[in-house]
C-alpha atoms as a PDB file:
ATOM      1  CA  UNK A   1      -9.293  -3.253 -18.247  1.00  0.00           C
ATOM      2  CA  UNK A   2      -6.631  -0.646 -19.189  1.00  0.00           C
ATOM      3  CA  UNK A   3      -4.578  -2.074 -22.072  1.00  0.00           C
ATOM      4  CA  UNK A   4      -2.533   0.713 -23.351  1.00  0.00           C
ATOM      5  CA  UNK A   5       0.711  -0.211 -25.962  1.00  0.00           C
ATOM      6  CA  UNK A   6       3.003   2.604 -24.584  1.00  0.00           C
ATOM      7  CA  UNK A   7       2.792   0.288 -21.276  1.00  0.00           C
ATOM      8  CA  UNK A   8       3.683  -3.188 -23.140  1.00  0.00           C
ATOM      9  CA  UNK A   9       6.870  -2.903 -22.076  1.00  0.00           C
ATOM     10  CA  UNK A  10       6.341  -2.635 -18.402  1.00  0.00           C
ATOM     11  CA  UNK A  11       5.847  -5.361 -16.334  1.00  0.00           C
ATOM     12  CA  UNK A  12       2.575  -5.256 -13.856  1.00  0.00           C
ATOM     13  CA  UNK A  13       5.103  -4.315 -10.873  1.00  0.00           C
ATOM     14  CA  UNK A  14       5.536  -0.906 -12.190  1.00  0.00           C
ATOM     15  CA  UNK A  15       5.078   2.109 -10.188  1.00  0.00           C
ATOM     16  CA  UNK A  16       2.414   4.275 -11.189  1.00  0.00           C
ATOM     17  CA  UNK A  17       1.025   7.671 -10.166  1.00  0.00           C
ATOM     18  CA  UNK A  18      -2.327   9.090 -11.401  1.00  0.00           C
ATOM     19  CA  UNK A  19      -2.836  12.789 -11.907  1.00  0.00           C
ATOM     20  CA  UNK A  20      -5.865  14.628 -12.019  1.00  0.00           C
ATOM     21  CA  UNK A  21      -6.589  16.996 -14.543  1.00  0.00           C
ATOM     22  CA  UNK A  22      -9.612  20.311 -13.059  1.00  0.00           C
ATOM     23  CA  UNK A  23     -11.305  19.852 -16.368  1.00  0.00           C
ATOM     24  CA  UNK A  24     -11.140  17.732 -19.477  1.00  0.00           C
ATOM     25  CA  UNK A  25      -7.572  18.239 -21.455  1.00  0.00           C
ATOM     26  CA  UNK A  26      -8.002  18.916 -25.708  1.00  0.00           C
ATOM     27  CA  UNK A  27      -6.273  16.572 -27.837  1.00  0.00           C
ATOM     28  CA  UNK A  28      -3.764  19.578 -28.247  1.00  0.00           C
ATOM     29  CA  UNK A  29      -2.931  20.184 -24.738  1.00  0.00           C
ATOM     30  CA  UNK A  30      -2.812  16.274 -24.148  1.00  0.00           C
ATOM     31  CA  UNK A  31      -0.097  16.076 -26.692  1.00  0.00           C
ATOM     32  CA  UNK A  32       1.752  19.387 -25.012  1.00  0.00           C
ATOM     33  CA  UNK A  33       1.834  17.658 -21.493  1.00  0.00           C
ATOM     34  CA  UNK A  34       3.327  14.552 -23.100  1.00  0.00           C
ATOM     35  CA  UNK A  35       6.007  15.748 -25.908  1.00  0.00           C
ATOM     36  CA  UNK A  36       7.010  18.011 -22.319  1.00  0.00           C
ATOM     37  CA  UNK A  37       7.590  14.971 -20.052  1.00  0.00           C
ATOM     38  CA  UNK A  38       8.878  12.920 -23.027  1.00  0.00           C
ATOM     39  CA  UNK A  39      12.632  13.980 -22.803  1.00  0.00           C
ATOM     40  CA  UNK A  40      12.376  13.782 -19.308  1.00  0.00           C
ATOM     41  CA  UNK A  41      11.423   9.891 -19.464  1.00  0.00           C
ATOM     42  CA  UNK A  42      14.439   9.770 -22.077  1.00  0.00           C
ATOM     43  CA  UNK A  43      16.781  11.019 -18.489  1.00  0.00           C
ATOM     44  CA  UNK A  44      15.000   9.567 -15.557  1.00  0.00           C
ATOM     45  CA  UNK A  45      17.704   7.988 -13.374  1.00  0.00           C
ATOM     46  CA  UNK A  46      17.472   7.078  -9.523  1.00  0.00           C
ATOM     47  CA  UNK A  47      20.560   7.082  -7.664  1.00  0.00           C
ATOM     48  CA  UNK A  48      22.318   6.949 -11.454  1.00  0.00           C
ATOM     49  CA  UNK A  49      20.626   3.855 -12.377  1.00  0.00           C
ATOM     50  CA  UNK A  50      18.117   4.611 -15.545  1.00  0.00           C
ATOM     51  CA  UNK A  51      14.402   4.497 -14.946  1.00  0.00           C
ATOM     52  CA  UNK A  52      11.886   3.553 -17.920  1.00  0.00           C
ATOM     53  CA  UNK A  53       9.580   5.754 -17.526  1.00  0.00           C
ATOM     54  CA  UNK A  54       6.189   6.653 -19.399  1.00  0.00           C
ATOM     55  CA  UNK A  55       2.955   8.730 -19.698  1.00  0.00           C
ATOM     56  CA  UNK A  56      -0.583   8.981 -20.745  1.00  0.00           C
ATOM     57  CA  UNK A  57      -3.713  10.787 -20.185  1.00  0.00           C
ATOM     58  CA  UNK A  58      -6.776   8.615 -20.297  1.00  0.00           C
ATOM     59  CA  UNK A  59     -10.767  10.022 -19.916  1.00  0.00           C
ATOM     60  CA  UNK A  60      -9.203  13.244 -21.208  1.00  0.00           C
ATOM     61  CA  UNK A  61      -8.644  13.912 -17.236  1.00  0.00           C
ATOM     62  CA  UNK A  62      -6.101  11.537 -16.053  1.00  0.00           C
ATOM     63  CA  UNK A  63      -2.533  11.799 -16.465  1.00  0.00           C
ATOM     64  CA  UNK A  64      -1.014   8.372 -15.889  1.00  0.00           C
ATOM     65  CA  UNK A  65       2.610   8.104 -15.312  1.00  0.00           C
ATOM     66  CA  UNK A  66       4.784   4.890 -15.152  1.00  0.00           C
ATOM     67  CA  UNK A  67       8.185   3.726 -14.090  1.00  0.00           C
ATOM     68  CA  UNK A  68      10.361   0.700 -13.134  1.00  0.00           C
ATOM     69  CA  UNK A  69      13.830  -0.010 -12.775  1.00  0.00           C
ATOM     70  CA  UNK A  70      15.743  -3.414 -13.247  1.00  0.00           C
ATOM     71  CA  UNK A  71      15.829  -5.136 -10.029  1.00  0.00           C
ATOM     72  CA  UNK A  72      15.200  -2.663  -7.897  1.00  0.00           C
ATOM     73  CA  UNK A  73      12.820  -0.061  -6.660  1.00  0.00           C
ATOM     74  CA  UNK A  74      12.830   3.934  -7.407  1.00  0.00           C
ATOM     75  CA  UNK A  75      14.192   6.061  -5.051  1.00  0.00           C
ATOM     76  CA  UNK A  76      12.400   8.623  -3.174  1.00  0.00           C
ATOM     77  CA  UNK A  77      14.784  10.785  -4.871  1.00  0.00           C
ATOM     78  CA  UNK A  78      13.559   9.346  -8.337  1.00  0.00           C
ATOM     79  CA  UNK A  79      10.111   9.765  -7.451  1.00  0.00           C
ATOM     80  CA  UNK A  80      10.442  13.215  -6.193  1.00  0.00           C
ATOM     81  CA  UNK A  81      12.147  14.602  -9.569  1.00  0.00           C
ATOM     82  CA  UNK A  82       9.327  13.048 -11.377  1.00  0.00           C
ATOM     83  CA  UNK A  83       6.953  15.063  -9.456  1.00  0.00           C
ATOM     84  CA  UNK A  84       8.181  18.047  -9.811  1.00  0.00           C
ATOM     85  CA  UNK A  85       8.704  17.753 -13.786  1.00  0.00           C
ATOM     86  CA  UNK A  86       4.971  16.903 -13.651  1.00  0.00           C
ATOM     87  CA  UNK A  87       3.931  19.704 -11.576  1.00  0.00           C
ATOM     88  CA  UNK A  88       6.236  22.275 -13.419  1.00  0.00           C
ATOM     89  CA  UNK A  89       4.813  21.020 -16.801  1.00  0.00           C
ATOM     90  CA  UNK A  90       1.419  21.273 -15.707  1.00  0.00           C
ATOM     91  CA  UNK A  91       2.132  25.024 -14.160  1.00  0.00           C
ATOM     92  CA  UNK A  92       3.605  25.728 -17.479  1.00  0.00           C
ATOM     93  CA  UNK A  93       0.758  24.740 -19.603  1.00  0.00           C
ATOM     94  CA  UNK A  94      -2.038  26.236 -17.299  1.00  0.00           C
ATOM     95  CA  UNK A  95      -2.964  22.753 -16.077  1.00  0.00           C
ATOM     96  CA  UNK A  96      -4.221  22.009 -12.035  1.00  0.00           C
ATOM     97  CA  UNK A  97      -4.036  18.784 -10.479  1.00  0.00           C
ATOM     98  CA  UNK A  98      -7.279  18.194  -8.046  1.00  0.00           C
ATOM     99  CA  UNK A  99      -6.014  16.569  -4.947  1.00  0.00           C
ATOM    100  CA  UNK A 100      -6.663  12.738  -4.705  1.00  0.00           C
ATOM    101  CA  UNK A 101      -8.317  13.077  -1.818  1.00  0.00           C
ATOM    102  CA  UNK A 102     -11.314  14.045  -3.856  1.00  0.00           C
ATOM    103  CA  UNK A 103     -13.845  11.375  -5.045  1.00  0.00           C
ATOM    104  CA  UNK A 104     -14.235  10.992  -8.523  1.00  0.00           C
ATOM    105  CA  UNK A 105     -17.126   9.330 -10.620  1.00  0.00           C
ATOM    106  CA  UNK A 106     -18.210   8.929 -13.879  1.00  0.00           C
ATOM    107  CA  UNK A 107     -21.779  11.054 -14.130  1.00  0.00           C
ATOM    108  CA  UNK A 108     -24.883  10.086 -15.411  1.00  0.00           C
ATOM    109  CA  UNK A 109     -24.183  11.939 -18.893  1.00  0.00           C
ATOM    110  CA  UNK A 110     -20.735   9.649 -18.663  1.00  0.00           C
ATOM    111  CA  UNK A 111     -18.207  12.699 -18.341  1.00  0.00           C
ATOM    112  CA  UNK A 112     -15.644  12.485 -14.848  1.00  0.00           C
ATOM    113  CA  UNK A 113     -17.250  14.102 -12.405  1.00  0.00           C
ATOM    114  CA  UNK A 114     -15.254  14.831  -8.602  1.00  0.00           C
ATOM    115  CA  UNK A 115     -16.762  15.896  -5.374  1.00  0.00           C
ATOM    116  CA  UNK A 116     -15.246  15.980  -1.775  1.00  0.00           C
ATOM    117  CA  UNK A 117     -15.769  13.093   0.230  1.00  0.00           C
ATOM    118  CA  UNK A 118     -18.479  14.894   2.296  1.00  0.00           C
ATOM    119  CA  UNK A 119     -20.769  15.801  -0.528  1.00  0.00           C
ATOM    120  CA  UNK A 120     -20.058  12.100  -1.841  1.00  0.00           C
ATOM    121  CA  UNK A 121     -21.395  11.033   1.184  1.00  0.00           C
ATOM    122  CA  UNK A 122     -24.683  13.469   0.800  1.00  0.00           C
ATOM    123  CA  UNK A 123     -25.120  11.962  -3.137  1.00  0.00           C
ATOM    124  CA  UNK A 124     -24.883   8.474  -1.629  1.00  0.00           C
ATOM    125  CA  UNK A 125     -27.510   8.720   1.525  1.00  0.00           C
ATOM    126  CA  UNK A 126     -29.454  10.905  -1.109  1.00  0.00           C
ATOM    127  CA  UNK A 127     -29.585   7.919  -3.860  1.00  0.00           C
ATOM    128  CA  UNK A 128     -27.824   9.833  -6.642  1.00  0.00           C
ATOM    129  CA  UNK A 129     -24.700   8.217  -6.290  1.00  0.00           C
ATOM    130  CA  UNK A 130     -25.203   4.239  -5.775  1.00  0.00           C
ATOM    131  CA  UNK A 131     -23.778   0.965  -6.404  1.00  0.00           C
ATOM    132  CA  UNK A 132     -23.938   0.843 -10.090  1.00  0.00           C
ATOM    133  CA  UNK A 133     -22.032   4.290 -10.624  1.00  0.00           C
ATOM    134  CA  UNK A 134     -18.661   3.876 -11.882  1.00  0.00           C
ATOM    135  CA  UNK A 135     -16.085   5.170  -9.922  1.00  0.00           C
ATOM    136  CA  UNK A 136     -12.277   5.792 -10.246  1.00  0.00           C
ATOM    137  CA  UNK A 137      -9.224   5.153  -8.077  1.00  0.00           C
ATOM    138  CA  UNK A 138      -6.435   7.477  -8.287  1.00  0.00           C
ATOM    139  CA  UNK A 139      -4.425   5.785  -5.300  1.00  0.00           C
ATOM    140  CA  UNK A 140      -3.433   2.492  -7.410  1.00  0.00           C
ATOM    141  CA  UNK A 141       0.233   2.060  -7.081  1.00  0.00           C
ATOM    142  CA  UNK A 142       1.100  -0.178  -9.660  1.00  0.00           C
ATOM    143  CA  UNK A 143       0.418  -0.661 -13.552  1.00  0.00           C
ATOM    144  CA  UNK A 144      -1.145  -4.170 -12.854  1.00  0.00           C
ATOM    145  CA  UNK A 145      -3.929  -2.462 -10.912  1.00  0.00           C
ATOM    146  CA  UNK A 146      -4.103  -0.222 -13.635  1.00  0.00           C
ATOM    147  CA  UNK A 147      -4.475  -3.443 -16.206  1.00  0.00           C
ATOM    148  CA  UNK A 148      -6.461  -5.180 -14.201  1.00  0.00           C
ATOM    149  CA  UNK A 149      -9.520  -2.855 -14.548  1.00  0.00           C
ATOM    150  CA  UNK A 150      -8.968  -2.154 -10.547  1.00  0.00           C
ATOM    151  CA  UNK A 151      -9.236   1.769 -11.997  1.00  0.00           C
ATOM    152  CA  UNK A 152     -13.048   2.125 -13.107  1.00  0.00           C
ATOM    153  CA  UNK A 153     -15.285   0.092 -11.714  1.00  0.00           C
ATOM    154  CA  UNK A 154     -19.015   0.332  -9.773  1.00  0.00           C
ATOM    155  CA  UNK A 155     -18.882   2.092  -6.639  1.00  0.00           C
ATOM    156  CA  UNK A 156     -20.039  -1.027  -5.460  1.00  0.00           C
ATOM    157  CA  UNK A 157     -17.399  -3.354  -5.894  1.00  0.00           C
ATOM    158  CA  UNK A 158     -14.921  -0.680  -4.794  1.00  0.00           C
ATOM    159  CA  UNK A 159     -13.688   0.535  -1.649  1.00  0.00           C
ATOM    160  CA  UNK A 160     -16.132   3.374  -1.718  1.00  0.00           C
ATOM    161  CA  UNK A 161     -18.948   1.055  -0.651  1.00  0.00           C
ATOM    162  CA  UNK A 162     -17.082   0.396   2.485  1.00  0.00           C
ATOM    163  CA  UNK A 163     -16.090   3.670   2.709  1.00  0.00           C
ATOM    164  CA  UNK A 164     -18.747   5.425   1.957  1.00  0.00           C
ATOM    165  CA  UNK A 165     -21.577   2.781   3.218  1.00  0.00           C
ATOM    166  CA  UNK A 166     -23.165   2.068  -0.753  1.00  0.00           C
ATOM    167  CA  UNK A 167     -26.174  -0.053  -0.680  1.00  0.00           C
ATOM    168  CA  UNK A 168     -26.348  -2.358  -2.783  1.00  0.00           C
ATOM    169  CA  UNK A 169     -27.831  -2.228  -5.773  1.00  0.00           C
ATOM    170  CA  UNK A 170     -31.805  -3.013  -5.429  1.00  0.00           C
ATOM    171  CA  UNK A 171     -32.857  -6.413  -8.085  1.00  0.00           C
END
């Protein structure tokens, strides 16, 4: 469960957009990427109506931002300027996204760990990956997902199991 008090105010139909960090951010860069985007939050507007808008980065890796708009959803627009600020702050502070269509895990020594699906696939048929390892979804689209622990959980209650055929784990 993801319980973070920058995202009190937003109610569980927020948007949300994960971005992944290629390695683990300092406490220092962390704070860079987020004083950036702050005064951008302060402007967000889609089709001249305001957006609240929001950001964290959580396992060091993940850069979590949120937005919502009274009654009403964010433009395409909206979403695309907040996409670019992202990707122009991360170019600017030497940061790479990894593209969501990796998988990403939590390893055995607990750090966040990504692989393409096809070598996923290998760790799963060869037992190294299985239904107890913790797993993360970076294609939840709201912050209620995001609260409702929908973001980490064992590979085995996920929709990698389907995905990637996990057997279950062995009692």
């Amino acid at each position: 469960m993801i319980a973070h008090d920058l995202f009190v105010p937003f109610p569980d139909e927020a948007r949300c957009w994960i971005y992944v960090a290629d390695r683990p951010l300092s406490d220092a860069l962390q704070e860079k990427l987020l004083g950036t985007l702050e005064p951008f939050f302060a402007e967000w507007a889609s089709h001249g109506r305001p957006v609240q808008g929001a950001a964290t980065v959580l396992e060091d890796r993940f850069l979590v931002v949120v937005g919502a708009i009274t009654r009403g959803d964010i433009s395409g627009c909206g979403i695309d300027a907040s996409v670019h600020r992202v990707q122009e702050t991360a170019e600017n502070l030497g940061v790479t996204w990894l593209s969501p269509l990796l998988v990403f895990f939590r390893g055995a020594d607990g750090t966040v760990e990504s692989l393409p699906r096809s070598a996923f696939r290998k760790h799963v048929a060869a037992g190294t990956i299985t239904a107890a390892t913790p797993v993360f979804d970076v294609s939840l689209t709201t912050l209620g997902q995001l609260r409702d622990g929908t973001f980490e959980k064992p590979a085995g209650a996920s929709w990698h199991a389907r995905v990637f055929r996990i057997p279950p784990v062995a009692v």
